[in-house]
PDB file of N, CA and C in Angstrom:
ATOM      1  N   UNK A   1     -39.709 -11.531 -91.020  1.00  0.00           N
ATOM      2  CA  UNK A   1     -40.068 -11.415 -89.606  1.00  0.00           C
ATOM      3  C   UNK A   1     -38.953 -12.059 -88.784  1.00  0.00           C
ATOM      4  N   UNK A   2     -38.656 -11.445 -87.917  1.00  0.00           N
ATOM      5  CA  UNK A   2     -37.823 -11.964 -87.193  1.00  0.00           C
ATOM      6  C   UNK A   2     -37.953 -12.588 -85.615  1.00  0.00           C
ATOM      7  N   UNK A   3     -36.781 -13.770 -85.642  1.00  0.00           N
ATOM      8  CA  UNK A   3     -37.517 -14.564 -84.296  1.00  0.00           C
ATOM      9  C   UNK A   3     -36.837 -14.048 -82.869  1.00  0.00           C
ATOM     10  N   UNK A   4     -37.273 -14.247 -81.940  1.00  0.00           N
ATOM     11  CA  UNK A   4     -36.491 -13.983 -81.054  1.00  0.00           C
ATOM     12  C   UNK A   4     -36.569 -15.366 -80.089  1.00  0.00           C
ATOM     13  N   UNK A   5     -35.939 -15.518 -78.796  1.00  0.00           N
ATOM     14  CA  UNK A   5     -36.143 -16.750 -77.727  1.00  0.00           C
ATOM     15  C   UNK A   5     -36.154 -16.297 -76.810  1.00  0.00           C
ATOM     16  N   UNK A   6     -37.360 -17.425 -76.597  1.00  0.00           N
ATOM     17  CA  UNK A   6     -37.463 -16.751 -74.733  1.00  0.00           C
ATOM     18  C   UNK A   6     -37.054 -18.754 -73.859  1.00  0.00           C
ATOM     19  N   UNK A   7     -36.765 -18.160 -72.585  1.00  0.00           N
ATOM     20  CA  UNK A   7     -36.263 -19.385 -71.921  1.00  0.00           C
ATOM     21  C   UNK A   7     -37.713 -19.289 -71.259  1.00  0.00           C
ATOM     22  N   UNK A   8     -38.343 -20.591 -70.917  1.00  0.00           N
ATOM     23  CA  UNK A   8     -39.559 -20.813 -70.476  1.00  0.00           C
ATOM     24  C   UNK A   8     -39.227 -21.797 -69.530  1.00  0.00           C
ATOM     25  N   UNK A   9     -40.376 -22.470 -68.330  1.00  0.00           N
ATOM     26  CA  UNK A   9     -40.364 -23.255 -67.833  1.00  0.00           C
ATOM     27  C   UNK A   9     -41.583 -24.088 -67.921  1.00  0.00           C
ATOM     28  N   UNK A  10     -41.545 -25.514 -68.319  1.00  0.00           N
ATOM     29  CA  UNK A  10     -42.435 -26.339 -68.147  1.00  0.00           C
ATOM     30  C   UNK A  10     -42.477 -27.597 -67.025  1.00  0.00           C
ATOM     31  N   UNK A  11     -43.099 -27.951 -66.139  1.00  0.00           N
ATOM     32  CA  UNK A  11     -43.190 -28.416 -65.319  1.00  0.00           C
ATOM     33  C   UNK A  11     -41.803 -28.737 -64.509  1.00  0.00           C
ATOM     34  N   UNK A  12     -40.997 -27.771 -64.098  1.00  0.00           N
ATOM     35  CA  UNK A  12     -39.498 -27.239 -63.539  1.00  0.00           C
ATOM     36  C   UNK A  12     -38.675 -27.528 -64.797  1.00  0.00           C
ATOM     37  N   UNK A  13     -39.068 -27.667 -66.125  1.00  0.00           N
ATOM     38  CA  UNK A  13     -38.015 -27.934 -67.096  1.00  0.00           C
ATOM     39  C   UNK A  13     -38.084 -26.809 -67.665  1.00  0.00           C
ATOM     40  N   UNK A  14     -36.463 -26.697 -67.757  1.00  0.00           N
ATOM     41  CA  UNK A  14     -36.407 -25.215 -68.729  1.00  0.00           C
ATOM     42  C   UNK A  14     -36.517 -25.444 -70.291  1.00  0.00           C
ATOM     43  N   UNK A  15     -36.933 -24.890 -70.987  1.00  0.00           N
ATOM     44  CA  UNK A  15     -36.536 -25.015 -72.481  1.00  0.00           C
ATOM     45  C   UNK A  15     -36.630 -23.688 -73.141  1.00  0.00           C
ATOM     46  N   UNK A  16     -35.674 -23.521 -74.280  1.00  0.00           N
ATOM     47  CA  UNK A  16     -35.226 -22.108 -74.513  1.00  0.00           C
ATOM     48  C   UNK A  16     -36.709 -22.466 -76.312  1.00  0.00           C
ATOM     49  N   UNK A  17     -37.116 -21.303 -76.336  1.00  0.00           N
ATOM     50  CA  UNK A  17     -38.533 -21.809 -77.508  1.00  0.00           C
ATOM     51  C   UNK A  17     -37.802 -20.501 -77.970  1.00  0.00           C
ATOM     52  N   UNK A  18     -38.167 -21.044 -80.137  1.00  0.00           N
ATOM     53  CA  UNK A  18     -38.168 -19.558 -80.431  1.00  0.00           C
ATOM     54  C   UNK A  18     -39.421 -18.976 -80.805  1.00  0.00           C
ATOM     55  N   UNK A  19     -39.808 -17.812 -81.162  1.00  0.00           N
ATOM     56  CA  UNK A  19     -40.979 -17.083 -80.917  1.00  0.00           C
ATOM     57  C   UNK A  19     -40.815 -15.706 -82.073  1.00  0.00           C
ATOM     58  N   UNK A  20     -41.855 -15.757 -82.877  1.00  0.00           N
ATOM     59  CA  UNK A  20     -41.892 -14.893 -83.491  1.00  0.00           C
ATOM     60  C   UNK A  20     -41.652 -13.114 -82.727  1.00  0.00           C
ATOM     61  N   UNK A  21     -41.144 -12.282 -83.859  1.00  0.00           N
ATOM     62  CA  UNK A  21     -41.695 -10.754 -82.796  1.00  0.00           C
ATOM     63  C   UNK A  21     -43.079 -10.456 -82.653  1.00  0.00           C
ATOM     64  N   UNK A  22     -43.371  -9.944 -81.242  1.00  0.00           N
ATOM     65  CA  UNK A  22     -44.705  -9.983 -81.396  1.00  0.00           C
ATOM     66  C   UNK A  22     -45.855 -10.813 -80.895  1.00  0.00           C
ATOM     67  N   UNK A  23     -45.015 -12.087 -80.829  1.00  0.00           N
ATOM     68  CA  UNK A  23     -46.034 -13.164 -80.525  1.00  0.00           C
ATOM     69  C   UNK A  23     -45.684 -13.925 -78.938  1.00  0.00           C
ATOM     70  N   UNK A  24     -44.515 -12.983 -78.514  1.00  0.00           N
ATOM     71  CA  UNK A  24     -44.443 -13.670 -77.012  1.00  0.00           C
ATOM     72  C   UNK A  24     -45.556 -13.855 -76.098  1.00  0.00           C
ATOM     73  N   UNK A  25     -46.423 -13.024 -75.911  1.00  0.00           N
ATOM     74  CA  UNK A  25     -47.536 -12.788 -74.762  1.00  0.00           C
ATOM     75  C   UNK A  25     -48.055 -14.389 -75.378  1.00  0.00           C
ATOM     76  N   UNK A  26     -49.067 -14.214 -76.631  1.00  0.00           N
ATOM     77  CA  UNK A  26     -49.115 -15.460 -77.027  1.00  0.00           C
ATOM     78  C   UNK A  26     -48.696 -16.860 -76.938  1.00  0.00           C
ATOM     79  N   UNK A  27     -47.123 -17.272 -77.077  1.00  0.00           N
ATOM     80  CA  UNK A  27     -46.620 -18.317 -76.622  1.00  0.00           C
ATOM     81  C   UNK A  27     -46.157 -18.142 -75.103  1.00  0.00           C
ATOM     82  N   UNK A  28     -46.181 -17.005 -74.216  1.00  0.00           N
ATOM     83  CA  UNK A  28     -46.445 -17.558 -73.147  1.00  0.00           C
ATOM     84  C   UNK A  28     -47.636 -17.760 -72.328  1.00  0.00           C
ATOM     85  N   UNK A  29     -48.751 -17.206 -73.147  1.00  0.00           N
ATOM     86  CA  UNK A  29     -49.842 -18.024 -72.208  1.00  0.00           C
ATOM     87  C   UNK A  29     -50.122 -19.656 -72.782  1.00  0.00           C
ATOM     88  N   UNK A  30     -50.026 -20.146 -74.157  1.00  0.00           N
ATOM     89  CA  UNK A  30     -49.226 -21.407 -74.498  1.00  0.00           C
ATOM     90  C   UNK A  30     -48.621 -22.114 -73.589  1.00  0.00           C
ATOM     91  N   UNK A  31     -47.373 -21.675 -73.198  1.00  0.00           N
ATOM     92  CA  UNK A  31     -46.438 -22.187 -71.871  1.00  0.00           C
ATOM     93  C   UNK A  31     -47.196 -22.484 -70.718  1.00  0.00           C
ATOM     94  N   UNK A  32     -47.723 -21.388 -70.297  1.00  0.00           N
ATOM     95  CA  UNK A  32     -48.795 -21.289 -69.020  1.00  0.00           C
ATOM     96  C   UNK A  32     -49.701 -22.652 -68.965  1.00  0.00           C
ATOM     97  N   UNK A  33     -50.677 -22.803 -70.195  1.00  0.00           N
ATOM     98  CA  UNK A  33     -51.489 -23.525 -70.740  1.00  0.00           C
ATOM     99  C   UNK A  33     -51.135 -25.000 -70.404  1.00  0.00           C
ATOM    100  N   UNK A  34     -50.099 -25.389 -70.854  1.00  0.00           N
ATOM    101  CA  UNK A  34     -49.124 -26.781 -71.037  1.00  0.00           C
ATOM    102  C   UNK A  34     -48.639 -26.794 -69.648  1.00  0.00           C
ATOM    103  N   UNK A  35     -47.521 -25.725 -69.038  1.00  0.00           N
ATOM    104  CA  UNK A  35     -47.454 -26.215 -68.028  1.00  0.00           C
ATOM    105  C   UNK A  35     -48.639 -26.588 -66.454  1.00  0.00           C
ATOM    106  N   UNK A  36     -49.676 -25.909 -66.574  1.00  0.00           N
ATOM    107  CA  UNK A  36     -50.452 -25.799 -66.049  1.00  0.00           C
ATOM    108  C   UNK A  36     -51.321 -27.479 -66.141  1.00  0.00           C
ATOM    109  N   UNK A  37     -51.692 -27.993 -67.550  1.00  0.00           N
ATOM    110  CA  UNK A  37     -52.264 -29.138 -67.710  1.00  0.00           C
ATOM    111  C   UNK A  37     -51.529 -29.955 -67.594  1.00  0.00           C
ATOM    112  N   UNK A  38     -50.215 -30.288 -67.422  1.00  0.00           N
ATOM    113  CA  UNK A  38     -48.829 -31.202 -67.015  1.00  0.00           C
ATOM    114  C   UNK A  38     -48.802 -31.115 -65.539  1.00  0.00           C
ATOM    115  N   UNK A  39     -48.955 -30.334 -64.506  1.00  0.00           N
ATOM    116  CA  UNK A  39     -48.784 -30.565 -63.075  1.00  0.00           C
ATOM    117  C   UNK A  39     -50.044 -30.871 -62.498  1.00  0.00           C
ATOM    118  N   UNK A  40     -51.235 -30.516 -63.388  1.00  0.00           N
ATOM    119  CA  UNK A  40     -52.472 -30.939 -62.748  1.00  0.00           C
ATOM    120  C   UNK A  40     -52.440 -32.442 -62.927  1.00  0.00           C
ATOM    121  N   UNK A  41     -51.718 -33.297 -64.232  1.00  0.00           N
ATOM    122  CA  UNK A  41     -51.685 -34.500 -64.238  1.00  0.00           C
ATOM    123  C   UNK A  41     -50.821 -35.076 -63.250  1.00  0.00           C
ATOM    124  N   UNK A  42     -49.556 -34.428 -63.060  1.00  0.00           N
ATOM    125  CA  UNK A  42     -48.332 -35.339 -62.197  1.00  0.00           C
ATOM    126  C   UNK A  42     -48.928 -35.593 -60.885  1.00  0.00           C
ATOM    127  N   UNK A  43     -49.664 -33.834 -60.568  1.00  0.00           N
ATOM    128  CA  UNK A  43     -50.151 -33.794 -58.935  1.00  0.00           C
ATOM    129  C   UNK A  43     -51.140 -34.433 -58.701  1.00  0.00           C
ATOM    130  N   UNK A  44     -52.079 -35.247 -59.810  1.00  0.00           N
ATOM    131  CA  UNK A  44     -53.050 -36.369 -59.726  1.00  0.00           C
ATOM    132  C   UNK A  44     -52.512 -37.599 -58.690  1.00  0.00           C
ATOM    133  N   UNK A  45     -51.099 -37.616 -59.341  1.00  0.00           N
ATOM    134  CA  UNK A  45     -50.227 -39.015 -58.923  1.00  0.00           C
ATOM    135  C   UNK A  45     -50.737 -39.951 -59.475  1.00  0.00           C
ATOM    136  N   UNK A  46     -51.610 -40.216 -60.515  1.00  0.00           N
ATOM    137  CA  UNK A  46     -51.555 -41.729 -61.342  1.00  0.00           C
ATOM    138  C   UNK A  46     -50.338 -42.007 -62.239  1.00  0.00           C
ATOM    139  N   UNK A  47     -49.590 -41.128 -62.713  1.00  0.00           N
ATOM    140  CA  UNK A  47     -48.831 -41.326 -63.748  1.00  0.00           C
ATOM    141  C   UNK A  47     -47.725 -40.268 -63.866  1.00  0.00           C
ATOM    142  N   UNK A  48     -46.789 -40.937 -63.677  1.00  0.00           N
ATOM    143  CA  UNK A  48     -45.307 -40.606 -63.222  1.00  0.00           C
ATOM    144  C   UNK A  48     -44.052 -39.782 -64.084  1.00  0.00           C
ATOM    145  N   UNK A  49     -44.416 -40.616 -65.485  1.00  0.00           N
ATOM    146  CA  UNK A  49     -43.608 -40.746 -66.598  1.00  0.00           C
ATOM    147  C   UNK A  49     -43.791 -39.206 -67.123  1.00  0.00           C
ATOM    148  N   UNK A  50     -42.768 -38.673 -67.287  1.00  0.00           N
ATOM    149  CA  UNK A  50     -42.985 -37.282 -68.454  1.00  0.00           C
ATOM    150  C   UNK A  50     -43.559 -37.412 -69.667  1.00  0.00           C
ATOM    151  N   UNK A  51     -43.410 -38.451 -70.390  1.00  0.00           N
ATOM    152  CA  UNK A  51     -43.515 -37.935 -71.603  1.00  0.00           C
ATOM    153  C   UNK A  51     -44.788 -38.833 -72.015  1.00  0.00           C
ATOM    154  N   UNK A  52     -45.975 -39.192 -70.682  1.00  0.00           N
ATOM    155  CA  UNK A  52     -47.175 -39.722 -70.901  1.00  0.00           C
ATOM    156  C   UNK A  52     -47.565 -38.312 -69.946  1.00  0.00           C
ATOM    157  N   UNK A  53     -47.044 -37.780 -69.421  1.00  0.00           N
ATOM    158  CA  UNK A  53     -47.934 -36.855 -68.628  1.00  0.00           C
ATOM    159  C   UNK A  53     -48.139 -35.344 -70.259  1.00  0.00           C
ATOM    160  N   UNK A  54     -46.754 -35.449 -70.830  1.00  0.00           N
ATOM    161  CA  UNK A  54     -46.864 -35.020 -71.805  1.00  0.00           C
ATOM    162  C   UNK A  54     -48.134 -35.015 -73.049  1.00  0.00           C
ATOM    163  N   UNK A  55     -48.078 -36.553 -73.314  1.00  0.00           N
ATOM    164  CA  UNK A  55     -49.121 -37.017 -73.825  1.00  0.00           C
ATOM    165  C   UNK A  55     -50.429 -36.594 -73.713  1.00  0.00           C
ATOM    166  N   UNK A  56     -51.293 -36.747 -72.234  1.00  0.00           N
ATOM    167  CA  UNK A  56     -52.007 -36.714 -71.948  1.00  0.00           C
ATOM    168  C   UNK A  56     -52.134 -35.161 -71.882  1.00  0.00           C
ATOM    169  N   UNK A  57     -51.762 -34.140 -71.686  1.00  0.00           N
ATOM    170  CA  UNK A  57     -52.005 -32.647 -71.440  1.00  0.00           C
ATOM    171  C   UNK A  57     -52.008 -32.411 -72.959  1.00  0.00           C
ATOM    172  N   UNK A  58     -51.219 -33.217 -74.461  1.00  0.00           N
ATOM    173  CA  UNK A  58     -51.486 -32.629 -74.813  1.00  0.00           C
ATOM    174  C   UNK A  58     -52.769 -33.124 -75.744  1.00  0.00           C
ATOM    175  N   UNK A  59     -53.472 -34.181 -75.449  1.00  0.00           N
ATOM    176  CA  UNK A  59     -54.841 -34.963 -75.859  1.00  0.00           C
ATOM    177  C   UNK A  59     -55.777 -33.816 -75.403  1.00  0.00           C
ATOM    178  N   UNK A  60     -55.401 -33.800 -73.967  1.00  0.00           N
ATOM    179  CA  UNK A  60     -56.302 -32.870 -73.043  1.00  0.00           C
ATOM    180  C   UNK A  60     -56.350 -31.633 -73.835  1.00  0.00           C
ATOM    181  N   UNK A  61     -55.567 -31.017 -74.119  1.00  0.00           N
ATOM    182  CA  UNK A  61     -55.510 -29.562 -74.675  1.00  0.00           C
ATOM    183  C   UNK A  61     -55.941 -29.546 -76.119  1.00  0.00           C
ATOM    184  N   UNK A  62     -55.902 -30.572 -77.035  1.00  0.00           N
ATOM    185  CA  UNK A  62     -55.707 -30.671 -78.600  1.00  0.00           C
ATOM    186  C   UNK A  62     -58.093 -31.098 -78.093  1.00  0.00           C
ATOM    187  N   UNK A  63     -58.028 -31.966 -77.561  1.00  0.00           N
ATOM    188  CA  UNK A  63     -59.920 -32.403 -77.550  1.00  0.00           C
ATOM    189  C   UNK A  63     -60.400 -30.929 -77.314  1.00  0.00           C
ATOM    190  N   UNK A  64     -59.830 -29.733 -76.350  1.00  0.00           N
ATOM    191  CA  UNK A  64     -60.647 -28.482 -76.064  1.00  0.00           C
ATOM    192  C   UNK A  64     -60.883 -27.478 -76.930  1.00  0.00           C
ATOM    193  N   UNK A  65     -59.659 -27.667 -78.096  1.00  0.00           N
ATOM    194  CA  UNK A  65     -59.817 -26.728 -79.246  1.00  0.00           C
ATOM    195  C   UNK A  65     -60.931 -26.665 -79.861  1.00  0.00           C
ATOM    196  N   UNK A  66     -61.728 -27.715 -80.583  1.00  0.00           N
ATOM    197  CA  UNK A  66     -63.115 -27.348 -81.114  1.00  0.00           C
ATOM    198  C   UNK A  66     -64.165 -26.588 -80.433  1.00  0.00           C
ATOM    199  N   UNK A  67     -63.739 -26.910 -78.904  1.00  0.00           N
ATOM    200  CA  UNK A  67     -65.097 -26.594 -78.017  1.00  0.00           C
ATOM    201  C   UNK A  67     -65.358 -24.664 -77.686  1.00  0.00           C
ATOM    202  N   UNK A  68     -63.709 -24.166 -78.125  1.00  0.00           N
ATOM    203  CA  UNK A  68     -63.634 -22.553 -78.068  1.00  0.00           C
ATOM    204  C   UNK A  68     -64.056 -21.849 -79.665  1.00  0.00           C
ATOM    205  N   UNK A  69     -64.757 -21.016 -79.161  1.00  0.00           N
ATOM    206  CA  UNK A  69     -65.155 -20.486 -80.570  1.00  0.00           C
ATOM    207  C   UNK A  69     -64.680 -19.992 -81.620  1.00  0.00           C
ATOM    208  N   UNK A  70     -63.334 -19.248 -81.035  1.00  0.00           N
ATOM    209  CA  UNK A  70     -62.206 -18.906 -82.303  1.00  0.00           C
ATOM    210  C   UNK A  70     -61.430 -19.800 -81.764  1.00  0.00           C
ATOM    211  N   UNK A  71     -61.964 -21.389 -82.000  1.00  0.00           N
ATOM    212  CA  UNK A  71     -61.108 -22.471 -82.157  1.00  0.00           C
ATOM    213  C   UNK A  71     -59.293 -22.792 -81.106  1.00  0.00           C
ATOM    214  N   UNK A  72     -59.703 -21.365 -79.971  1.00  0.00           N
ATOM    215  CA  UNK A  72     -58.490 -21.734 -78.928  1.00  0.00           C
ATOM    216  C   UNK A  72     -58.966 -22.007 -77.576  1.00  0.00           C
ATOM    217  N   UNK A  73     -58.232 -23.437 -77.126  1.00  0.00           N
ATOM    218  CA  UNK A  73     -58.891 -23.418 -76.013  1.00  0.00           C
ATOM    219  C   UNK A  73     -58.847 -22.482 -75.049  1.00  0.00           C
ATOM    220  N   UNK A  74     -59.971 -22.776 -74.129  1.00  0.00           N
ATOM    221  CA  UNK A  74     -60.096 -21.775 -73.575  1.00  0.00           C
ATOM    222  C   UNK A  74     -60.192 -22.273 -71.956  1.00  0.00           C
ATOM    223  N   UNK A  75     -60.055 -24.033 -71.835  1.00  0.00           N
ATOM    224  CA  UNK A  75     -60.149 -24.685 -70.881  1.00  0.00           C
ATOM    225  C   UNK A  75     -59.418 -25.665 -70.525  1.00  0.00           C
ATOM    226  N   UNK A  76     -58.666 -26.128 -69.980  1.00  0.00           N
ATOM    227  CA  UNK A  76     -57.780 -27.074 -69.618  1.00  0.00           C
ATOM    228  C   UNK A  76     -58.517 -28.299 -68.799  1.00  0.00           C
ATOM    229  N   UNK A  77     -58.712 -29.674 -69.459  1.00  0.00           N
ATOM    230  CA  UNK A  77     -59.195 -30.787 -68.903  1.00  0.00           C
ATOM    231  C   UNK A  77     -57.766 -31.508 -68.285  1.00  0.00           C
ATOM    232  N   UNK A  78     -58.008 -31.847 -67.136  1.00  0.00           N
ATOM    233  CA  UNK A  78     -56.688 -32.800 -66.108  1.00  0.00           C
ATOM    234  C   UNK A  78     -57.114 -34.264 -66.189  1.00  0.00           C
ATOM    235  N   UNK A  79     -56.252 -35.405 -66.235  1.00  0.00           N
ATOM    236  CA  UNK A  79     -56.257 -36.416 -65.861  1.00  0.00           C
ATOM    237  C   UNK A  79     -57.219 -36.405 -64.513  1.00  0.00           C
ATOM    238  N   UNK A  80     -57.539 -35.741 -63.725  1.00  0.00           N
ATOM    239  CA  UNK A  80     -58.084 -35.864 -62.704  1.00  0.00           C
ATOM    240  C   UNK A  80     -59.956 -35.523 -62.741  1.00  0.00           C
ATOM    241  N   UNK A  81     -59.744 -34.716 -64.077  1.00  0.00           N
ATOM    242  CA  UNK A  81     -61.307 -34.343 -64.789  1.00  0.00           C
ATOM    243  C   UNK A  81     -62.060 -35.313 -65.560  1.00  0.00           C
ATOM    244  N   UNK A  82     -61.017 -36.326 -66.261  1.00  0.00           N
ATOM    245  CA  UNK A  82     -61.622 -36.791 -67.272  1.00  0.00           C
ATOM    246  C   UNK A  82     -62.321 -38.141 -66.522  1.00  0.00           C
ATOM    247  N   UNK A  83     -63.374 -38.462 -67.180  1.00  0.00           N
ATOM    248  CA  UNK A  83     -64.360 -39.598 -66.826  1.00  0.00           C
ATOM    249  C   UNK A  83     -63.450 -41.021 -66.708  1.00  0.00           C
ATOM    250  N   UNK A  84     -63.729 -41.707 -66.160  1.00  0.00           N
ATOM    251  CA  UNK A  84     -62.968 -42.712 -65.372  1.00  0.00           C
ATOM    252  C   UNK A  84     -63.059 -44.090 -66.743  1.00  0.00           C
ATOM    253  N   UNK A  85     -63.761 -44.431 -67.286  1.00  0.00           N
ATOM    254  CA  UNK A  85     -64.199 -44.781 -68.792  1.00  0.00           C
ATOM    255  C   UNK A  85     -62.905 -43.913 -69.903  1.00  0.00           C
ATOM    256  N   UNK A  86     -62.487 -43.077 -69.892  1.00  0.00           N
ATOM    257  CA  UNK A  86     -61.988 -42.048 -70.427  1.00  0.00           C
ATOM    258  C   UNK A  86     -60.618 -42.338 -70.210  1.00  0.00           C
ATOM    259  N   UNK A  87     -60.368 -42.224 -69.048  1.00  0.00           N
ATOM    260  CA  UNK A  87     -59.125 -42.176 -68.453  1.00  0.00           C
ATOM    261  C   UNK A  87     -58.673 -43.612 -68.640  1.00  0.00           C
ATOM    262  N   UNK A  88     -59.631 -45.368 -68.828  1.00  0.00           N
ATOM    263  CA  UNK A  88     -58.659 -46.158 -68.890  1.00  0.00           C
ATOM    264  C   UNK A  88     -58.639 -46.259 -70.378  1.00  0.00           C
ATOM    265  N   UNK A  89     -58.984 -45.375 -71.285  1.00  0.00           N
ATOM    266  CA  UNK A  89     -58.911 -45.870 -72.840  1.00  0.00           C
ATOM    267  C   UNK A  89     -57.563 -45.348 -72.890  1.00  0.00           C
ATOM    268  N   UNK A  90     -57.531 -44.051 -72.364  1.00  0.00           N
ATOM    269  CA  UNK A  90     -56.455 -43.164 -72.495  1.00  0.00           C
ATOM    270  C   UNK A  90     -55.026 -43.636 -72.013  1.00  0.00           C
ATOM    271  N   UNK A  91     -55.641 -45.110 -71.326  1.00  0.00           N
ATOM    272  CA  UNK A  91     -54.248 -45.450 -70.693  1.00  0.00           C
ATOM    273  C   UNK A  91     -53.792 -46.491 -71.328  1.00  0.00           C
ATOM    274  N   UNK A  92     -55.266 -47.082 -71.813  1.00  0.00           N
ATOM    275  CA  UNK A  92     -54.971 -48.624 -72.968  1.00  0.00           C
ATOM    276  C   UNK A  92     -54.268 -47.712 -74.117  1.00  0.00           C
ATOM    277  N   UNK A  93     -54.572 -46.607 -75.022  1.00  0.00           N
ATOM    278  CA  UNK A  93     -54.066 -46.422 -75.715  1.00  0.00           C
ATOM    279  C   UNK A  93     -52.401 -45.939 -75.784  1.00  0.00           C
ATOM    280  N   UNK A  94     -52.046 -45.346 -74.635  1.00  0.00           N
ATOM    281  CA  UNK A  94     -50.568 -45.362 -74.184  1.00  0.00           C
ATOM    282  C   UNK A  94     -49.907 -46.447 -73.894  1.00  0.00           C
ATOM    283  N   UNK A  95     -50.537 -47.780 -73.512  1.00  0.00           N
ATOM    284  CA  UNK A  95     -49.864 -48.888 -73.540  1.00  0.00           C
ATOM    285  C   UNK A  95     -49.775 -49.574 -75.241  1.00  0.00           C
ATOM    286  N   UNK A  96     -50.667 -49.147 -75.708  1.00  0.00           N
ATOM    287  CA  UNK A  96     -50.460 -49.672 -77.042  1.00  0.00           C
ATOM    288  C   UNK A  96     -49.475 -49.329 -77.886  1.00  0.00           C
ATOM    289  N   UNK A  97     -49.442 -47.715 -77.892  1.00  0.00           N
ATOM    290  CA  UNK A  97     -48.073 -46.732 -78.294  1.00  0.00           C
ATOM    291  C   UNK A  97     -46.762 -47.251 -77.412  1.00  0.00           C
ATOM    292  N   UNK A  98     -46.662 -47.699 -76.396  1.00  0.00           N
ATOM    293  CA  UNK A  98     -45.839 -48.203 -76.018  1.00  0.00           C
ATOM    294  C   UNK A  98     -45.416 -49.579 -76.531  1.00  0.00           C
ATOM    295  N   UNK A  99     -46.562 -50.675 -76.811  1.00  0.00           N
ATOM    296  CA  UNK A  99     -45.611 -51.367 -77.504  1.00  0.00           C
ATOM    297  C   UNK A  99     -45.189 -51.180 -79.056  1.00  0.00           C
ATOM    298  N   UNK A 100     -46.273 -50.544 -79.662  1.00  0.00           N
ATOM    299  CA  UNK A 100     -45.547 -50.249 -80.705  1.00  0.00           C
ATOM    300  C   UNK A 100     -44.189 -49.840 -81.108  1.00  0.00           C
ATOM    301  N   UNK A 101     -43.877 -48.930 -80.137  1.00  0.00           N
ATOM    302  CA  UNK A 101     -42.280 -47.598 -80.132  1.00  0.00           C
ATOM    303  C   UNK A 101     -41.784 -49.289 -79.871  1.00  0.00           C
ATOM    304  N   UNK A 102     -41.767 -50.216 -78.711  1.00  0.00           N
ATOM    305  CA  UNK A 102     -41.238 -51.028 -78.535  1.00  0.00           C
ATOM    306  C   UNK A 102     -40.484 -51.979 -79.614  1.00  0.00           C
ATOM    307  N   UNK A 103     -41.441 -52.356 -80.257  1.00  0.00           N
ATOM    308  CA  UNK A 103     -41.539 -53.052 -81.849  1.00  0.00           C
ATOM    309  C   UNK A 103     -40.930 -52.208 -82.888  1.00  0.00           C
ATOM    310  N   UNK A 104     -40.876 -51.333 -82.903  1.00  0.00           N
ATOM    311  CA  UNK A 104     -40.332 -50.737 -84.099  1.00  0.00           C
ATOM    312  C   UNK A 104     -38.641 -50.240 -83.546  1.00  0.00           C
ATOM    313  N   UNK A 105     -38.827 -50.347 -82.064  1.00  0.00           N
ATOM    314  CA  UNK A 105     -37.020 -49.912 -81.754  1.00  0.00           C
ATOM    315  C   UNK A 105     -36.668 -48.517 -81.918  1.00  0.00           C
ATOM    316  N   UNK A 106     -37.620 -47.547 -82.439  1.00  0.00           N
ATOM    317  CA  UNK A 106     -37.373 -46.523 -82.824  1.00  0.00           C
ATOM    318  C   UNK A 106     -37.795 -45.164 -81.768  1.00  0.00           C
ATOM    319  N   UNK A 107     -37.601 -44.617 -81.785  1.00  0.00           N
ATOM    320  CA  UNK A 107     -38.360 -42.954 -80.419  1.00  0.00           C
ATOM    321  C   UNK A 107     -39.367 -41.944 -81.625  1.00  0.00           C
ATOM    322  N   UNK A 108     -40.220 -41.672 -81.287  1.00  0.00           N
ATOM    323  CA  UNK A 108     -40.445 -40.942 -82.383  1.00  0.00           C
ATOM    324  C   UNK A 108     -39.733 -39.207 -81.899  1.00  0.00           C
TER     325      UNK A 108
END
């Protein structure tokens, strides 16, 4: 099977993805998906950082999978949806990953 690339945009970032034949429509409603749950977080304005807004869209997106019946989500939860209980675990637990990466010196 052969791959092809498409240049995509995620929250004004370009990135060139490769993509099976066949399966573009697919990875771009994917794209859609991600970028869509990434600007609903930024345009919240609690949280600034890319690669926690990252984080969080993709918690948000990875918790909705069970809830669709052929197992794809089918709903996008925002930092701005999730229960306020919710939202500070979600933030204790990014500070924790933060010191960890800290401690270990390493990026994953």
């Amino acid at each position: 099977m052969s791959t092809k690339q498409l240049d995509v945009q995620i929250m004004g970032q370009s990135y060139i993805l490769g993509c099976p034949e066949g399966g573009e429509e697919r990875l771009l409603s994917a794209v859609s998906k991600v970028d869509a749950a990434m600007c609903k977080i930024r345009d919240a304005g609690k949280i600034k950082a890319r690669d926690r807004i990252a984080v969080l869209a993709a918690l948000n997106l990875a918790f909705d999978l069970p809830e669709a019946p052929s197992g794809i989500a089918t709903t996008t939860t925002a930092a701005a949806d999730i229960p306020e209980a919710s939202h500070v675990r979600l933030t204790q637990l990014l500070k924790r990953i933060d010191q960890v990466l800290e401690q270990d010196g390493q990026l994953i």
